[in-house]
C-alpha atoms as a PDB file:
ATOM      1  CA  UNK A   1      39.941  -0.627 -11.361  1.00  0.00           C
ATOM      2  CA  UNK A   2      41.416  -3.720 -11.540  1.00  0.00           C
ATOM      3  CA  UNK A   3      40.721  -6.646  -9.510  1.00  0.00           C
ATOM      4  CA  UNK A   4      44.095  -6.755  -7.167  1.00  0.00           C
ATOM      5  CA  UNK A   5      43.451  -2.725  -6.417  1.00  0.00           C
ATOM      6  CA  UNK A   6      39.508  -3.693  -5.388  1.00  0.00           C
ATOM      7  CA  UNK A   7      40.442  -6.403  -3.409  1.00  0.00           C
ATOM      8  CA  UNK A   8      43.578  -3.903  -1.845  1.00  0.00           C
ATOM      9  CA  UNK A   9      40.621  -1.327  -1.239  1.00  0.00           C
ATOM     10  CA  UNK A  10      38.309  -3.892   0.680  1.00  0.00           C
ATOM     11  CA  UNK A  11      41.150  -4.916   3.060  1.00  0.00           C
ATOM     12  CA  UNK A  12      41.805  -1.030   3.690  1.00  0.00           C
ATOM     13  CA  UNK A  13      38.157  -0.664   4.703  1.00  0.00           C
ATOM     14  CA  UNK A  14      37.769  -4.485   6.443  1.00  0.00           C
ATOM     15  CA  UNK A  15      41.135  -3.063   8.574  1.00  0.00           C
ATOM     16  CA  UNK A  16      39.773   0.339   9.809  1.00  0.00           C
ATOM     17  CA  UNK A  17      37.046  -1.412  12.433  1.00  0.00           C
ATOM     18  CA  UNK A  18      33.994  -0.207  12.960  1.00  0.00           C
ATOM     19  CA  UNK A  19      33.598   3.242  12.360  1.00  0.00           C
ATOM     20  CA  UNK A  20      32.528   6.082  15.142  1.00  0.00           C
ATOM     21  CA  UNK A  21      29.018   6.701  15.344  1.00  0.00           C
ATOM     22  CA  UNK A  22      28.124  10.538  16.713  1.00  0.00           C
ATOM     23  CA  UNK A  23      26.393   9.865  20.089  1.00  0.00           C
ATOM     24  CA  UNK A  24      23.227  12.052  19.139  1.00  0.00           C
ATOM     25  CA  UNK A  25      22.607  10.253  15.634  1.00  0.00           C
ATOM     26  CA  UNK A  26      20.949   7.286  17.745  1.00  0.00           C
ATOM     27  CA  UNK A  27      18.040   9.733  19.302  1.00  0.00           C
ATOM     28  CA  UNK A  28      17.521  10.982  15.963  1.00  0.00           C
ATOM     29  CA  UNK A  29      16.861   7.939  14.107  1.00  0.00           C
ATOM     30  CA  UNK A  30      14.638   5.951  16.853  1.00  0.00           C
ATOM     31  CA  UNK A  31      12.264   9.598  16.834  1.00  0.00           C
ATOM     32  CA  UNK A  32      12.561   9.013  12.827  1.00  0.00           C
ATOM     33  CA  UNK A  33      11.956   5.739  12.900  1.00  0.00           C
ATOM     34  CA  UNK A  34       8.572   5.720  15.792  1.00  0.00           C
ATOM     35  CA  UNK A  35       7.719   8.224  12.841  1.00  0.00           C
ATOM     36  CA  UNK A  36       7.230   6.645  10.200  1.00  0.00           C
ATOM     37  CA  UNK A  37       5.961   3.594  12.005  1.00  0.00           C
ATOM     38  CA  UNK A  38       3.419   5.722  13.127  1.00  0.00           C
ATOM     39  CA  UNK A  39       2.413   7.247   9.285  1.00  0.00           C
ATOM     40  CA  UNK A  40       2.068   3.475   8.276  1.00  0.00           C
ATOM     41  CA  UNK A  41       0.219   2.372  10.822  1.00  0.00           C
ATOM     42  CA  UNK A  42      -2.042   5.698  10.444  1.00  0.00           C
ATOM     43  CA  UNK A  43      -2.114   5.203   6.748  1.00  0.00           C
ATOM     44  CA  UNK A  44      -2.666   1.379   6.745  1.00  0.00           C
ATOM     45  CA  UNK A  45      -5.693   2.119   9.188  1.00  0.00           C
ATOM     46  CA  UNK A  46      -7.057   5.013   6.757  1.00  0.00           C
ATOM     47  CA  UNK A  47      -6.410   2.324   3.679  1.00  0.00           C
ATOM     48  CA  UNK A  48      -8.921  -0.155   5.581  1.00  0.00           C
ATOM     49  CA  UNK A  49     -11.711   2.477   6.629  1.00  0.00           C
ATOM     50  CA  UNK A  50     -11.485   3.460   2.724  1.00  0.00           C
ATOM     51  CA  UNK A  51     -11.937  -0.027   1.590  1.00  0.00           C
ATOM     52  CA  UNK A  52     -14.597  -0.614   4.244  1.00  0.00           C
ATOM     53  CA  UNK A  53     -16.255   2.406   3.236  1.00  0.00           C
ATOM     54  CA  UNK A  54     -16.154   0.870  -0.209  1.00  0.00           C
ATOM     55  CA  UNK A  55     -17.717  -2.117   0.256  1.00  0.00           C
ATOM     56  CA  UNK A  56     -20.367  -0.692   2.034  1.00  0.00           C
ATOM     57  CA  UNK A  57     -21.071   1.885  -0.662  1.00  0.00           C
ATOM     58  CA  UNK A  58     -21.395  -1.414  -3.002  1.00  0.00           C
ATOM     59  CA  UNK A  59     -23.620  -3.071  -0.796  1.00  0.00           C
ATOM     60  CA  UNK A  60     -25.906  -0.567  -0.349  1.00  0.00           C
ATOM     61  CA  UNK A  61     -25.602   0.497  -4.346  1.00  0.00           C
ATOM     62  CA  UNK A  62     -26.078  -3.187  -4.905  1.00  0.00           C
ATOM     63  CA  UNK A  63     -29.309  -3.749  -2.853  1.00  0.00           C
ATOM     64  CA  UNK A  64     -30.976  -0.089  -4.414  1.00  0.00           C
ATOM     65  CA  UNK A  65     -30.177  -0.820  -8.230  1.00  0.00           C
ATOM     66  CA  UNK A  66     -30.617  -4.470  -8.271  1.00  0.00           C
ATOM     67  CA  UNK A  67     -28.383  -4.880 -11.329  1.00  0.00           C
ATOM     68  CA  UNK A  68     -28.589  -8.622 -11.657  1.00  0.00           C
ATOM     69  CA  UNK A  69     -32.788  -8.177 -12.411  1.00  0.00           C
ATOM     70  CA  UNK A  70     -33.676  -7.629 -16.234  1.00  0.00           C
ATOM     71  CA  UNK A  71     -34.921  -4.407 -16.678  1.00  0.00           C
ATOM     72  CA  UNK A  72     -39.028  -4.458 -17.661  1.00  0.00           C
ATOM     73  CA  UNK A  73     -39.878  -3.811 -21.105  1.00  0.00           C
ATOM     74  CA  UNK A  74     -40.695  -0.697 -22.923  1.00  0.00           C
ATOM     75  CA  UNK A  75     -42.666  -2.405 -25.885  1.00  0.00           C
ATOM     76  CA  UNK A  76     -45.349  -5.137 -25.857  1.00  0.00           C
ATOM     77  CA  UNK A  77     -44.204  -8.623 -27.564  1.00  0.00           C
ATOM     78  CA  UNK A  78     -46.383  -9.125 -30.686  1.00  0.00           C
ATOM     79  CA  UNK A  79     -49.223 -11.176 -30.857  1.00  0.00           C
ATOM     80  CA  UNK A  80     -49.069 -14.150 -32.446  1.00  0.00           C
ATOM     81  CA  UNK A  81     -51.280 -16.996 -33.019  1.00  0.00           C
ATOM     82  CA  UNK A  82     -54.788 -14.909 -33.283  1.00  0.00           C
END
């Protein structure tokens, strides 16, 4: 397609007006659409109890384990200096 047919085609469709929209499409998309707001909002709220419930599961492993302290030793040092 060459430039002068594209820009022909564009006209066509700018010249048409708007185009009919079937009177019961507009129901169905606002129930669609209070859908899926509803999923996201339901899944963003399930996102922040799982990262809540994350962090406390780190606190809590955090405080038990104590992972920054060095663990105590299993062997005596030598003795030097006798």
């Amino acid at each position: 397609m060459n430039r002068m047919q594209r820009e022909a085609a564009v006209r066509r469709l700018m010249e048409r007006g708007t185009p009919q929209v079937p009177a019961d499409l507009y129901g169905d998309v606002v129930r669609r659409g209070s859908r899926m707001l509803r999923r996201r909002s339901l899944a963003r709220r399930a996102m922040w109890l799982l990262l809540l419930a994350a962090s406390v599961a780190f606190v809590v492993w955090a405080l038990t384990a104590r992972p920054w302290v060095e663990p105590p030793s299993t062997t005596t040092p030598p003795m030097t200096g006798w």
